[in-house]
Protein backbone atom coordinates (compact mmCIF):
# COMPACT_ATOMS: atom_id res chain seq x y z
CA UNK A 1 41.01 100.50 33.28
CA UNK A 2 40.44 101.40 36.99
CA UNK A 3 38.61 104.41 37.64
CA UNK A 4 38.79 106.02 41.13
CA UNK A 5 35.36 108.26 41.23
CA UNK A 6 35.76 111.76 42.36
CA UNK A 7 32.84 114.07 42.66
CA UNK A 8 32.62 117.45 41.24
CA UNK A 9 32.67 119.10 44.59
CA UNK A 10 36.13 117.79 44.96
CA UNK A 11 36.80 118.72 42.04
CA UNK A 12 35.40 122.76 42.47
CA UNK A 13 37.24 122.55 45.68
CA UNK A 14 40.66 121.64 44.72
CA UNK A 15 40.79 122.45 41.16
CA UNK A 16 44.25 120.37 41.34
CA UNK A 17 42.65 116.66 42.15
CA UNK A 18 43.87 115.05 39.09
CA UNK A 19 47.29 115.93 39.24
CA UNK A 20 47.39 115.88 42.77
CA UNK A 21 46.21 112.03 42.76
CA UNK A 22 48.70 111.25 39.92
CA UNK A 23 51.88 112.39 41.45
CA UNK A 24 50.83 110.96 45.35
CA UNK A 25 49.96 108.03 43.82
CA UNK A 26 53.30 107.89 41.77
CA UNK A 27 55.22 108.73 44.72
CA UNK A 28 53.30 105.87 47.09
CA UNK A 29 54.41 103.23 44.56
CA UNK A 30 57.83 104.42 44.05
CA UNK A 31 58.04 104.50 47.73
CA UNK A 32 56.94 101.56 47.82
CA UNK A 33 58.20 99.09 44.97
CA UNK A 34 60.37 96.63 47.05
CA UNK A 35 57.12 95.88 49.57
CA UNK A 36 54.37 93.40 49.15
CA UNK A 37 51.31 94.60 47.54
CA UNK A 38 49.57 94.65 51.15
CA UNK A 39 52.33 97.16 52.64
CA UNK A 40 52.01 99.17 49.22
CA UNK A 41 48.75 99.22 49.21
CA UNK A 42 48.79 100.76 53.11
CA UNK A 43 51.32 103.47 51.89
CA UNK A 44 49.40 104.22 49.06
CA UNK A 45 46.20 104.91 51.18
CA UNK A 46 47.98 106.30 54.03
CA UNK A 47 49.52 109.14 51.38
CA UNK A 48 46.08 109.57 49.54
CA UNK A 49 44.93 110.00 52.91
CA UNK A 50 47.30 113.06 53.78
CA UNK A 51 45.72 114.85 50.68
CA UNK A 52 42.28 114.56 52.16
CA UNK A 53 41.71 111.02 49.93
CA UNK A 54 39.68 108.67 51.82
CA UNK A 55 39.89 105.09 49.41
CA UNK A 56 39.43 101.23 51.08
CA UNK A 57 42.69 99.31 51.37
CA UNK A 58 40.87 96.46 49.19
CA UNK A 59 40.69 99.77 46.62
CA UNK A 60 44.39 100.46 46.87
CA UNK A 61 45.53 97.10 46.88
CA UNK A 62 43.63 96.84 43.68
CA UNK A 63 45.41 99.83 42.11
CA UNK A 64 48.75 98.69 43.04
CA UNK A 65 48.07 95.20 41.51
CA UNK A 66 47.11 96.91 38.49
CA UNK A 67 49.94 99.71 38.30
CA UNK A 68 52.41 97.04 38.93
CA UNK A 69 50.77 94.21 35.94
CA UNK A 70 51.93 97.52 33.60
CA UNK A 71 47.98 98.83 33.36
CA UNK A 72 47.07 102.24 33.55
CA UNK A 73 44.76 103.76 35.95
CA UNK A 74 42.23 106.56 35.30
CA UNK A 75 41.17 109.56 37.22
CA UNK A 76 37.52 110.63 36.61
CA UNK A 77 35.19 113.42 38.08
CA UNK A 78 31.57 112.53 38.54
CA UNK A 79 28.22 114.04 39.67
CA UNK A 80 27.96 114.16 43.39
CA UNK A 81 25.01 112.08 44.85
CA UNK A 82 22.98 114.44 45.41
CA UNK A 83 24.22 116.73 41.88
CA UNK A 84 22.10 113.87 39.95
């Protein structure tokens, strides 16, 4: 399963990450189904982006190879570099 990292001072700031992730990233690949996986993977960080999401292209690209292969992909907070 891919896991895209957030910290827990993302977390304590916008309480909201998870679900905010899930539906941009829902809406980035519904936006985007008819495209290659390089265009989708340029909306998808281009929307994650507009919620303050910073995430490499090579990341996205990943995700939308995996989304579209019928995988799931998983959300999880961790320690902040510093928090450990």
């Amino acid at each position: 399963m891919t896991e895209f990292r957030i910290t827990h001072d993302i977390a304590k700031t916008h309480p909201d990450i998870r679900e905010r992730l899930t539906a941009t990233t829902i809406e980035a690949i519904n936006e985007s189904s008819a495209r290659s996986a390089d265009d989708a993977a340029r909306i998808l960080r281009h929307k994650l982006g507009e919620i303050g999401v910073q995430i490499s292209e090579s990341a996205c690209r990943s995700a939308i190879e995996r989304i579209r292969s019928g995988k799931q992909l998983h959300f999880e907070i961790e320690p902040a570099p510093d928090e450990e």
